[in-house]
Protein backbone atom coordinates (compact mmCIF):
# COMPACT_ATOMS: atom_id res chain seq x y z
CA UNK A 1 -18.62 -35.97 -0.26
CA UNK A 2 -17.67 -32.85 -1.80
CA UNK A 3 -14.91 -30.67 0.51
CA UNK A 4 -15.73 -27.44 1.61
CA UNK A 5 -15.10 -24.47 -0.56
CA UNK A 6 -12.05 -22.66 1.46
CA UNK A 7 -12.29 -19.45 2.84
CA UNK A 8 -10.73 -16.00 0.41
CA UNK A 9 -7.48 -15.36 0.91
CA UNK A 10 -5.36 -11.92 0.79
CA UNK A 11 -1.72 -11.27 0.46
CA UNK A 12 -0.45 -8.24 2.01
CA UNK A 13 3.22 -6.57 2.25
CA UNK A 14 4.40 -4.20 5.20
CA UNK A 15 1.56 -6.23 7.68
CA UNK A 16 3.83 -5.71 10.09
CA UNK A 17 2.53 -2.20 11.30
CA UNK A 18 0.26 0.61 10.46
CA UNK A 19 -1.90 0.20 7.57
CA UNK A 20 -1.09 -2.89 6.81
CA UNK A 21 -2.42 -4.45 10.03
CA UNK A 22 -5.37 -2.94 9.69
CA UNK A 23 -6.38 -4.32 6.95
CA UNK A 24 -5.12 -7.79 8.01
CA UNK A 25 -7.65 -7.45 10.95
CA UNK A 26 -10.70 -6.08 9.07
CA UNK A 27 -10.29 -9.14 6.68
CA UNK A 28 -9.76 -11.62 9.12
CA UNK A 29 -12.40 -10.40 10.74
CA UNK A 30 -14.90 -11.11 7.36
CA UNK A 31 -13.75 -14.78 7.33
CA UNK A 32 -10.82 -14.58 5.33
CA UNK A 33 -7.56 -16.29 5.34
CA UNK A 34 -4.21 -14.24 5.65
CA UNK A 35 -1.22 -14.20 4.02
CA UNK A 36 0.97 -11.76 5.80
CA UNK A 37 4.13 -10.34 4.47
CA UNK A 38 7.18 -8.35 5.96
CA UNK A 39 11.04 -7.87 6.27
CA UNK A 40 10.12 -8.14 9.89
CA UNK A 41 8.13 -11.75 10.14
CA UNK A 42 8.54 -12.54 13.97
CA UNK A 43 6.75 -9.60 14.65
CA UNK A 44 3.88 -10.12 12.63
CA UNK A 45 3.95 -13.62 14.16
CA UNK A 46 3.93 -12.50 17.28
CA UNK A 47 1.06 -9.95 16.83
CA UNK A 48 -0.61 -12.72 15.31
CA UNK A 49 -0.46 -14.75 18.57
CA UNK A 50 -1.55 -11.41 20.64
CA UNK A 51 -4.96 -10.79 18.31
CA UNK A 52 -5.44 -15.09 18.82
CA UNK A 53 -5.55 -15.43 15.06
CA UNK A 54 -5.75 -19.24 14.12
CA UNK A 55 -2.57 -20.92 12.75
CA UNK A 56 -4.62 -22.50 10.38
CA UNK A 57 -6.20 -19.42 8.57
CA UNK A 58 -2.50 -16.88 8.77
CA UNK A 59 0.51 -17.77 7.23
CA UNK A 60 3.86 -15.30 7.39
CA UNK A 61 6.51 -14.72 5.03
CA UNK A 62 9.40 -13.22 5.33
CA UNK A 63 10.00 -10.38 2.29
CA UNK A 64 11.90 -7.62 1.78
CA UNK A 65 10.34 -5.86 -1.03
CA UNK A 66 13.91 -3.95 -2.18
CA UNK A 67 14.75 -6.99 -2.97
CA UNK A 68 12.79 -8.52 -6.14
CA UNK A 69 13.87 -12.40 -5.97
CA UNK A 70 12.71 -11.70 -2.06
CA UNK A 71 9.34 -10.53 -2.66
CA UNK A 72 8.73 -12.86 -5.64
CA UNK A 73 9.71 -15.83 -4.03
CA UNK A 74 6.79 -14.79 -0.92
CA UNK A 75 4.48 -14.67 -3.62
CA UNK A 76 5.66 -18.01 -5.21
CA UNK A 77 5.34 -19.69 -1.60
CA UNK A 78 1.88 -18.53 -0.90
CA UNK A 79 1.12 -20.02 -3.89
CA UNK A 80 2.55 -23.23 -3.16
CA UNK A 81 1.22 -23.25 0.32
CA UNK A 82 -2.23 -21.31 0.43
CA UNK A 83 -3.20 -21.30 -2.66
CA UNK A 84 -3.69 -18.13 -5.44
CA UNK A 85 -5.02 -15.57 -3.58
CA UNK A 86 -8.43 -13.43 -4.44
CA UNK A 87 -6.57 -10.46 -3.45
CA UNK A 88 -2.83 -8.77 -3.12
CA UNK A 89 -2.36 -5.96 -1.72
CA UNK A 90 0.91 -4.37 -2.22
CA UNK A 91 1.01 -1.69 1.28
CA UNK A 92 4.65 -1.77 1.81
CA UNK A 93 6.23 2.01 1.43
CA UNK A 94 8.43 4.35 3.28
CA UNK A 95 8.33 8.00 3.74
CA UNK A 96 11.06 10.23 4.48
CA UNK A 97 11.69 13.90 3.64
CA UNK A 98 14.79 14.50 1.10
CA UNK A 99 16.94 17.55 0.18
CA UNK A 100 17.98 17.17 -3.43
CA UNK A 101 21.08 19.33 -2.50
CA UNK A 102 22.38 16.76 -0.52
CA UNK A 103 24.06 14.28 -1.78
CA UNK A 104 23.47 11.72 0.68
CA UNK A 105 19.78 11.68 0.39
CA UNK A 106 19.87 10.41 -3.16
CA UNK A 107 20.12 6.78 -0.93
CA UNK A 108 16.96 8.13 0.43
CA UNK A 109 15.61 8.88 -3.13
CA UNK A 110 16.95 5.72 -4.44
CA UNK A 111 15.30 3.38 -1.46
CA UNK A 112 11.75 5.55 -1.63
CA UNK A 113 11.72 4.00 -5.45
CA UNK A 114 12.96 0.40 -4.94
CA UNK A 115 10.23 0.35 -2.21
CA UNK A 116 7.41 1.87 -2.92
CA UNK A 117 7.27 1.34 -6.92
CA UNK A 118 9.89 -1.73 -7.89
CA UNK A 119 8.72 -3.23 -4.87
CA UNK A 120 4.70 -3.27 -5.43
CA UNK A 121 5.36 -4.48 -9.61
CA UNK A 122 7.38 -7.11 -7.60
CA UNK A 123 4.90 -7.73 -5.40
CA UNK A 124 1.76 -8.19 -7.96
CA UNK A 125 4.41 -10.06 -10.55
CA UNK A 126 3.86 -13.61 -9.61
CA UNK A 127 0.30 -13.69 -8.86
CA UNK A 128 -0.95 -11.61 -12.59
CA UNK A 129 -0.38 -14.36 -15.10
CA UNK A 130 -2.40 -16.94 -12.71
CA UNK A 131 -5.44 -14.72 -11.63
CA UNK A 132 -5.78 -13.97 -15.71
CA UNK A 133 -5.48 -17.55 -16.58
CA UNK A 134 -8.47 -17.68 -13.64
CA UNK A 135 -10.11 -15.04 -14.75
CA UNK A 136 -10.50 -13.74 -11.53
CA UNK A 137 -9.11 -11.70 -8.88
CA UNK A 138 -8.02 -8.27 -7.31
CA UNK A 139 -4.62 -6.26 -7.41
CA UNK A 140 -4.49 -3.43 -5.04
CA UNK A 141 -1.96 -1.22 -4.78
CA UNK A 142 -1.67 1.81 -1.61
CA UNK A 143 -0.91 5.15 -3.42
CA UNK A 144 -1.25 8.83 -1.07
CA UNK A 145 -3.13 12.01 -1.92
CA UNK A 146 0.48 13.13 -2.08
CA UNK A 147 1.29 11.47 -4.93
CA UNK A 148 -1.48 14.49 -6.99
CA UNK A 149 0.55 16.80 -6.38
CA UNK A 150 4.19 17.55 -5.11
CA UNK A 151 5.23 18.94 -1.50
CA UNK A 152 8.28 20.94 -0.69
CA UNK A 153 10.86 18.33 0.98
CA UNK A 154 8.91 15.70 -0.09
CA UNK A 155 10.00 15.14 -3.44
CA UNK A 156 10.64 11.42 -3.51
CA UNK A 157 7.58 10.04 -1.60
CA UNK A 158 5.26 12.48 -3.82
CA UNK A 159 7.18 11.68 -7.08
CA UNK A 160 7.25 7.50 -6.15
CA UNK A 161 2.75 8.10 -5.12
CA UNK A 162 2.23 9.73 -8.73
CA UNK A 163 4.31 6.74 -10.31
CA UNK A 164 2.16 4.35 -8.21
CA UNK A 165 -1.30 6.46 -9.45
CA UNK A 166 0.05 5.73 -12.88
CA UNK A 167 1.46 2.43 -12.86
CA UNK A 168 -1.63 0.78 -11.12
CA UNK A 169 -3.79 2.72 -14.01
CA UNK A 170 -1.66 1.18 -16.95
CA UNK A 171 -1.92 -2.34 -14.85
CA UNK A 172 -5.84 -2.09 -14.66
CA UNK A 173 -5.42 -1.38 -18.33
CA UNK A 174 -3.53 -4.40 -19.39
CA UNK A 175 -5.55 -6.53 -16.80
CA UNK A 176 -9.15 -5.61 -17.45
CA UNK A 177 -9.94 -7.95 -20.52
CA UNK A 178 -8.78 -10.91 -18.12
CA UNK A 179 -10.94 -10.59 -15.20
CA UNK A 180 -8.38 -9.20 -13.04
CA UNK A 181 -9.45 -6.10 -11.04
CA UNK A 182 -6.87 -3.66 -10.22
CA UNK A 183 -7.54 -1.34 -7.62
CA UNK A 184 -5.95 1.77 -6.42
CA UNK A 185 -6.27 3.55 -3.01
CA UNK A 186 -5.06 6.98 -1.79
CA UNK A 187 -4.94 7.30 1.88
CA UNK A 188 -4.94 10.83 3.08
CA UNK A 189 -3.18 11.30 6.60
CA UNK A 190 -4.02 7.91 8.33
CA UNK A 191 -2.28 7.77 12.22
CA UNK A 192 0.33 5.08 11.59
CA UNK A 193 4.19 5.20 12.90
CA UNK A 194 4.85 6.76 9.43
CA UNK A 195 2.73 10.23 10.37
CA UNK A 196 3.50 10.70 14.02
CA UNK A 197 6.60 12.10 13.64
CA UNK A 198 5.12 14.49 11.10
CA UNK A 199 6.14 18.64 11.73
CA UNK A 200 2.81 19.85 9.71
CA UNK A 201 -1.08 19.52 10.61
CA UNK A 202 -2.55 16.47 8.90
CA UNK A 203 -6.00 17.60 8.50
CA UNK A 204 -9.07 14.67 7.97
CA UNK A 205 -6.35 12.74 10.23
CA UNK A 206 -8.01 9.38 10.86
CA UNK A 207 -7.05 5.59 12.67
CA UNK A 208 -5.28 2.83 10.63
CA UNK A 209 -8.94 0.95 11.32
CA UNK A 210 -11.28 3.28 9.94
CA UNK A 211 -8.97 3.80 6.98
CA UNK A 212 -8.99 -0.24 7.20
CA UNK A 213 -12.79 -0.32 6.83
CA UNK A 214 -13.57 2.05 4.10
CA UNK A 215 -10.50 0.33 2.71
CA UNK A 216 -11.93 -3.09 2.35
CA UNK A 217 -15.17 -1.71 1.00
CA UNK A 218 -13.54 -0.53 -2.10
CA UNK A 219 -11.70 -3.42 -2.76
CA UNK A 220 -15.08 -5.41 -2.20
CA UNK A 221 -17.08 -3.37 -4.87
CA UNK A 222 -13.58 -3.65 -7.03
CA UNK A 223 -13.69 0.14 -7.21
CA UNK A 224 -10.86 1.53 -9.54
CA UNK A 225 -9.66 4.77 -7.69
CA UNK A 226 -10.59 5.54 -3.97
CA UNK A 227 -9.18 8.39 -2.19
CA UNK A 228 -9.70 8.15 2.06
CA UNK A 229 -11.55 9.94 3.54
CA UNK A 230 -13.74 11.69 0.74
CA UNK A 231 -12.76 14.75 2.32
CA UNK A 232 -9.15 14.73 1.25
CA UNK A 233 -9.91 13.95 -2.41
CA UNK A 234 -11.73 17.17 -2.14
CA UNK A 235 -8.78 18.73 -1.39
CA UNK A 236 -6.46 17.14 -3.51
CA UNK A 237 -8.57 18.43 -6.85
CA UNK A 238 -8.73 21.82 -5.09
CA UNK A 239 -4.67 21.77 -4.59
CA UNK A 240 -4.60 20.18 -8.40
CA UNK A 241 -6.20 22.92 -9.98
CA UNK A 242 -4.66 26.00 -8.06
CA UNK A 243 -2.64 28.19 -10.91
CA UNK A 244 1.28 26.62 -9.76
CA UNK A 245 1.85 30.78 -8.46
CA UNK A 246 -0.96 30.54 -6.07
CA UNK A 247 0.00 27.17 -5.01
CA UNK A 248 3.76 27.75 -4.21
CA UNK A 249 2.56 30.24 -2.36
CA UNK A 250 0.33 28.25 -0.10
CA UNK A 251 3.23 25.42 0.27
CA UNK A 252 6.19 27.91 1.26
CA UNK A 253 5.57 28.02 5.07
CA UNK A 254 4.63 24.60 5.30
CA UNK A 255 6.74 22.16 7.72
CA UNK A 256 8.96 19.88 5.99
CA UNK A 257 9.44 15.57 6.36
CA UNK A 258 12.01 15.00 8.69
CA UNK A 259 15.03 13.26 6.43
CA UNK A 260 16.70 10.27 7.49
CA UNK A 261 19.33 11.94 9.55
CA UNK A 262 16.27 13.55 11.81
């Protein structure tokens, strides 16, 4: 008797909050199995327990994505465990407003990189080889409309979104002829932990869920650039093509990111 074909199964950093919850939900919700990763793994395992996900169909790993033998070795343990999964998705980031005139937040500048652009290479690195040699599979990786173009005080989240717009671009490049799908998705302002303590209005503002669901639409149809909601990829192209004068203009009164120190 042949064995049952198993369910999907998706790998996703920073499930411990947010975004990445979300989209742990909205897939487990379509039948598929979860591989959940975070620095913070008892409290994904606890949440686990309080939405009565089955032990059988979520697994948790314990990652910090600063730190590349960390994340790899997640990856390399799904493997081993769960099997190579139809789709990553690389959501871990932090956000935090910087002053470039002081010194101290170049640790700020320094962390925004290792997490949100080291970290997401580190987190697609052990699964590329092995979805090409499949010749299947999906890489998705969470950029921000503010990665198109740069805010005042918000210089190393913007800078680290535009490197993540790029990178996943030259990935999908390199990845195409195998099989391998990469996608990319720009969130506008989504109401996670990471935009509530925000001092400026967040227009289009919607829940971690309905970003979830238009989310796991894309990566379904294996779209290669998303931005959510529609609305704020309007915007962005609006903001894009404003003469840099004009623009500056518009940006001077606008509320800054709190830094760390706030």
């Amino acid at each position: 008797m042949n064995q049952a074909t198993p369910a999907p199964l998706v790998y996703i950093t920073g499930a411990s909050s947010g975004i990445g919850q979300a989209l742990a939900l909205r897939f487990h919700r379509a039948g598929w199995r979860l591989a959940l990763v975070a620095r913070r793994a008892a409290d994904i395992e606890q949440w686990a327990s309080d939405q009565s996900l089955p032990t059988e169909g979520v697994a948790v790993y314990g990652a910090d994505v600063r730190q590349i033998e960390s994340i790899t070795g997640a990856g390399r343990a799904c493997i081993a465990r769960q099997g190579l999964p139809d789709v990553v998705i690389a959501n871990a980031g932090i956000s935090v407003g910087v002053d470039t005139a002081d010194a101290a937040d170049l640790e700020a500048i320094r962390a925004t990189y290792e997490t949100n652009n080291l970290g997401m290479a580190a987190t697609f690195q052990p699964f590329v080889a092995a979805m090409g040699q499949r010749g299947s599979g999906r890489l998705v990786g969470i950029a921000s409309v503010s990665g198109i173009r740069g805010l005042p005080g918000h210089g190393a989240y913007c800078a680290s979104k535009a490197a993540t717009i790029s990178y996943c671009e030259s990935l999908r490049g390199e990845c195409r002829s195998q099989g391998v799908r990469v996608v990319t998705l720009c969130p506008g302002y989504i109401d996670t932990p990471l935009t509530r303590g925000n001092r400026y209005s967040m227009p289009f503002l919607m829940t971690a869920e309905a970003f979830a669901e238009q989310a796991f639409r894309a990566i379904e149809a294996g779209a290669s650039y998303r931005v959510i909601p529609w609305q704020m990829g309007v915007v962005a192209k609006l903001l894009r093509v404003l003469p840099n004068a004009l623009f500056d203009r518009v940006m001077a009164g606008r509320g800054r990111k709190r830094r760390q120190h706030e």
